[in-house]
N, C-alpha and C. Protein backbone atom coordinates (compact mmCIF):
# COMPACT_ATOMS: atom_id res chain seq x y z
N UNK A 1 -9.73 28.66 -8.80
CA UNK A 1 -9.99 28.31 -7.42
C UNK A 1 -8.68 27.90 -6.76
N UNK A 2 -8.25 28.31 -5.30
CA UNK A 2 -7.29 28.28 -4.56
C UNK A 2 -7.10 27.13 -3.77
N UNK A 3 -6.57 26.34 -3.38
CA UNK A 3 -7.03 24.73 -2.54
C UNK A 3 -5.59 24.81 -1.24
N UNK A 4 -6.21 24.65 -0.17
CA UNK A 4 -5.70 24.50 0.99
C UNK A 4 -5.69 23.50 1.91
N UNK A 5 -5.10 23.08 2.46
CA UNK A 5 -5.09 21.78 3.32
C UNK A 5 -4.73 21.79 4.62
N UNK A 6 -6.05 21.55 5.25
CA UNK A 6 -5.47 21.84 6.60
C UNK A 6 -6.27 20.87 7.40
N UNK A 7 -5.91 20.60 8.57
CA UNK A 7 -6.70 19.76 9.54
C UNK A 7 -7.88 20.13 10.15
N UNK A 8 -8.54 19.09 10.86
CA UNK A 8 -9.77 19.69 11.62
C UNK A 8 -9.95 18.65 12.34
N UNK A 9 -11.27 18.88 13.07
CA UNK A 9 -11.84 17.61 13.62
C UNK A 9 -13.34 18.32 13.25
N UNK A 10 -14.58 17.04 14.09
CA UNK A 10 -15.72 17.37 13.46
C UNK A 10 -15.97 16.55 15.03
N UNK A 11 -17.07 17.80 15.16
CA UNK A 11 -17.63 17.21 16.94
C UNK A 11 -18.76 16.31 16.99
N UNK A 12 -19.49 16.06 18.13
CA UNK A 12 -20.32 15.38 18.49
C UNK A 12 -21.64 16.23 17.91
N UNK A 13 -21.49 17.12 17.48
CA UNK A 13 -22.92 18.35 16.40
C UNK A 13 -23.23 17.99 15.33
N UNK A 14 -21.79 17.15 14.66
CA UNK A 14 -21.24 17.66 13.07
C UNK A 14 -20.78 18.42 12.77
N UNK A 15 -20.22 19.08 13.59
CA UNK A 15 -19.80 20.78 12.81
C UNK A 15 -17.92 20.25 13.18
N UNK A 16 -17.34 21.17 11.83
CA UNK A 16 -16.17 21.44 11.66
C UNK A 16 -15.09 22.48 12.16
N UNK A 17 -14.34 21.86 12.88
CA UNK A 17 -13.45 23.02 13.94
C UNK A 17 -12.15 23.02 13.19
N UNK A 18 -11.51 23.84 12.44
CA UNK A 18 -9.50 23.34 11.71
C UNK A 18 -9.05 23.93 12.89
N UNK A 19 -7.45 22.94 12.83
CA UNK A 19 -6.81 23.05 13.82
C UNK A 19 -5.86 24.20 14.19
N UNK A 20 -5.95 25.20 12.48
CA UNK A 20 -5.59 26.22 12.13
C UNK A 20 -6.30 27.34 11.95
N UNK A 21 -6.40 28.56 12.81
CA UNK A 21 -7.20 29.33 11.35
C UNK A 21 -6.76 29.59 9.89
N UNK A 22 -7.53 29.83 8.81
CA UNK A 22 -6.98 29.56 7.84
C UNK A 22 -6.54 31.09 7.23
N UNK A 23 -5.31 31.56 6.63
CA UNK A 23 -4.80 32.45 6.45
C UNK A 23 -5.20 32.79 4.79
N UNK A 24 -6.03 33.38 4.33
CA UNK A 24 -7.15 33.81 3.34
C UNK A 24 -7.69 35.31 3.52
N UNK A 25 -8.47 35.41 2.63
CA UNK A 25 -9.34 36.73 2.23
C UNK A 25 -10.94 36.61 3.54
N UNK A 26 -11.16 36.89 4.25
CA UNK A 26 -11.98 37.37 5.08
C UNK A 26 -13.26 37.41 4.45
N UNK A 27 -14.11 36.84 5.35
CA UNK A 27 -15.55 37.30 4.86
C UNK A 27 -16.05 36.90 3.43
N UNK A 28 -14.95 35.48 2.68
CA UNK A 28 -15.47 34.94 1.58
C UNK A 28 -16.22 34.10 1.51
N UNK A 29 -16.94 33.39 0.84
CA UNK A 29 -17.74 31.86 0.67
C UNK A 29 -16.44 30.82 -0.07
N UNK A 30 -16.89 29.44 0.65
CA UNK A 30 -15.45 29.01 0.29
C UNK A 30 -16.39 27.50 0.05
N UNK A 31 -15.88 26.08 -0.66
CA UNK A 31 -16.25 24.79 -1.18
C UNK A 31 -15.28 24.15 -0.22
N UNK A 32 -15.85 23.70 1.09
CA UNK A 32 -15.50 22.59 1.29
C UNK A 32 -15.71 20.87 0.89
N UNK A 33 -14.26 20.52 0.87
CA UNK A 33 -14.49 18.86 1.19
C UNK A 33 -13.60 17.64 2.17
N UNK A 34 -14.05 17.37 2.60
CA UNK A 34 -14.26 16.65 3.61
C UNK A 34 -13.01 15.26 3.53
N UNK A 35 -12.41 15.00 3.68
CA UNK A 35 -12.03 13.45 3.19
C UNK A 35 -11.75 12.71 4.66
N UNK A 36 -12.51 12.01 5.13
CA UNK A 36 -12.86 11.08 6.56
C UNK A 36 -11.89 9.61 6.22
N UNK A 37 -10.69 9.85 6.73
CA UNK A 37 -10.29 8.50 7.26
C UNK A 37 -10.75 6.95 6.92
N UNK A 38 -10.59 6.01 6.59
CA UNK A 38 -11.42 4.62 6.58
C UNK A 38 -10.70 3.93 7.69
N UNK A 39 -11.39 3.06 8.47
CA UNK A 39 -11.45 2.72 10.23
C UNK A 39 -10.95 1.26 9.56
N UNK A 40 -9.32 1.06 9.99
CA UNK A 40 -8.75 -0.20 9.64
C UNK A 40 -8.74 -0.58 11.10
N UNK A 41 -8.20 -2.40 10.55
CA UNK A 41 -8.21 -3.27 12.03
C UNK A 41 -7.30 -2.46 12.69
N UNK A 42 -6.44 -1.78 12.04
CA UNK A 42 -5.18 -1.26 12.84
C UNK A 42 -5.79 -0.30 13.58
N UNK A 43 -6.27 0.41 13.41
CA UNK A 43 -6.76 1.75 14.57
C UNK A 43 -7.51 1.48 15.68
N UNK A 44 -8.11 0.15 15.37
CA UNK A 44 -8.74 -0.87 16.31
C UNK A 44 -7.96 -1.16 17.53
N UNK A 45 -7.03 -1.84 17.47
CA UNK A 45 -5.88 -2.12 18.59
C UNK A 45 -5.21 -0.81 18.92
N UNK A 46 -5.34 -0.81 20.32
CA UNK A 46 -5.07 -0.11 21.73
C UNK A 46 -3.39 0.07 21.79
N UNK A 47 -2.99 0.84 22.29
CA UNK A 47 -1.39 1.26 22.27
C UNK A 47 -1.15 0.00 23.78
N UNK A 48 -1.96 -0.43 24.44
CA UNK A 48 -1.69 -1.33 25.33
C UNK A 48 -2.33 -2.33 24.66
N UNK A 49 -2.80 -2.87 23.92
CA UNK A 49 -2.67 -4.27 23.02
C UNK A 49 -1.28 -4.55 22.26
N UNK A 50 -0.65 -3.43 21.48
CA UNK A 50 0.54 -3.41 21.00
C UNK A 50 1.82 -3.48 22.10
N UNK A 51 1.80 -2.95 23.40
CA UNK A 51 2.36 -3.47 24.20
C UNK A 51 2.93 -4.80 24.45
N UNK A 52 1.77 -4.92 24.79
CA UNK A 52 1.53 -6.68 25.33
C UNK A 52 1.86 -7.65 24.25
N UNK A 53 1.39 -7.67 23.02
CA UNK A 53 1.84 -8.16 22.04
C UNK A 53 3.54 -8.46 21.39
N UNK A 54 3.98 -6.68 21.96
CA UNK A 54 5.21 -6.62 21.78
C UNK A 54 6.31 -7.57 22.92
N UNK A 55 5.37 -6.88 24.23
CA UNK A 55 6.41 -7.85 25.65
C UNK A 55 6.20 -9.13 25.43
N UNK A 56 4.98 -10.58 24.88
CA UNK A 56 4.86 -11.47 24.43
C UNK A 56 6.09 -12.11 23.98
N UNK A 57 6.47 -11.55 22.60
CA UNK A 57 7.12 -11.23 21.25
C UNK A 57 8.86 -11.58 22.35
N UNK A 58 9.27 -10.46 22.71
CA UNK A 58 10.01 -10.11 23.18
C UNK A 58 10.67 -11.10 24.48
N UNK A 59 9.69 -12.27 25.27
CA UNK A 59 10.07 -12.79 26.20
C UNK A 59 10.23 -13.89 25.32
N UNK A 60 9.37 -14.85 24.27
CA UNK A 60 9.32 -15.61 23.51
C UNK A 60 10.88 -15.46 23.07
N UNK A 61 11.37 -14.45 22.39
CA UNK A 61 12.88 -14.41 22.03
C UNK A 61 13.54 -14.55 22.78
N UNK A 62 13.74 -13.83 24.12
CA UNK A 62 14.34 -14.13 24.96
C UNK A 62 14.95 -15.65 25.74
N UNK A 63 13.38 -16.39 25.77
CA UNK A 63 13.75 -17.24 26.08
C UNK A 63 13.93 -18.61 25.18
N UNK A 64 14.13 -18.52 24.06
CA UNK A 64 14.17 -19.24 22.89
C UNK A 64 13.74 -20.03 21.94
N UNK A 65 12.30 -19.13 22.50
CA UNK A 65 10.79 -20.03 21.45
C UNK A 65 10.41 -19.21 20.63
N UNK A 66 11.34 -19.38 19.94
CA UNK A 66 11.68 -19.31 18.00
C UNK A 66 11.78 -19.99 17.36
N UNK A 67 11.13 -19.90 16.12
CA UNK A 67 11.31 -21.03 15.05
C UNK A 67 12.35 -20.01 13.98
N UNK A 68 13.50 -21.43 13.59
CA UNK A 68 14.47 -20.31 12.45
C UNK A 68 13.74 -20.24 11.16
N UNK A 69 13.48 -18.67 10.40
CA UNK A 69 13.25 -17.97 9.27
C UNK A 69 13.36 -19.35 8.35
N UNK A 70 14.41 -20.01 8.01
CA UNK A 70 13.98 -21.28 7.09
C UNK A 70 13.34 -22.33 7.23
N UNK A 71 12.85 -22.21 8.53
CA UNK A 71 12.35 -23.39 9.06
C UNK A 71 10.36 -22.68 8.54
N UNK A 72 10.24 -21.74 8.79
CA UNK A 72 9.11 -20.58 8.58
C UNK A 72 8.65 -20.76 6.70
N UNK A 73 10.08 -20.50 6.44
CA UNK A 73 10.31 -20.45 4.70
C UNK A 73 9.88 -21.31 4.04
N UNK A 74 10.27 -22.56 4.36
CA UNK A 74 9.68 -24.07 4.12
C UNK A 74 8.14 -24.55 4.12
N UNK A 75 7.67 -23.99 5.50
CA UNK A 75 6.63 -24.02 5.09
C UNK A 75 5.38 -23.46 4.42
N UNK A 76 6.10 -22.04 4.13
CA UNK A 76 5.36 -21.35 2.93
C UNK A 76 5.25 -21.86 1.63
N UNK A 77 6.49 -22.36 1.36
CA UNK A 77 7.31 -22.82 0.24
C UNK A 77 5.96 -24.36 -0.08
N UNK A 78 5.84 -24.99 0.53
CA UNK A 78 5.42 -25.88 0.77
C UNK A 78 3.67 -25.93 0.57
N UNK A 79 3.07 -25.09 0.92
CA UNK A 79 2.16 -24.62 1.39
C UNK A 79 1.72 -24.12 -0.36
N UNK A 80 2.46 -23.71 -1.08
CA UNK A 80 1.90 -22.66 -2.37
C UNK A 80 2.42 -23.58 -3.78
N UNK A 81 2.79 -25.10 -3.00
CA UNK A 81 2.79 -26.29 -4.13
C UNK A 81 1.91 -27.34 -4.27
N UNK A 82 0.66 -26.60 -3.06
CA UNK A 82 -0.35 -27.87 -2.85
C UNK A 82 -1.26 -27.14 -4.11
């Protein structure tokens, strides 16, 4: 058996569309399988949540409400002797 990898999507039917046609023997029977993504927090947040998060981030530095990396360190440090 021959194994190919290609993309697709799957509509609002269920049915399977690849984003390729697939370059093969014509008119064969073929074993698909499927492998679906798992839906992390990350895919959750919006390219404008990551924005905002980032401009946050970014004015906070700017204007000098930072805590220094050892000051951060310490209290990890601290934290995993209780």
């Amino acid at each position: 058996m021959k194994a190919l990898k290609i993309m697709g999507t799957i509509n609002e039917q269920g049915q399977l569309t690849l984003d390729q046609p697939l370059i093969t023997d014509k008119n064969s029977r073929v074993e698909v399988i499927v492998l679906i993504p798992e839906k992390t927090d990350q895919d959750d947040t919006s390219q404008a949540e990551v924005l905002a998060d980032f401009r946050q981030a970014w004015h906070e530095a700017m204007t000098g409400q930072t805590i220094p990396v050892a000051q951060l360190w310490e209290g990890q440090q601290q934290e995993s002797f209780c």
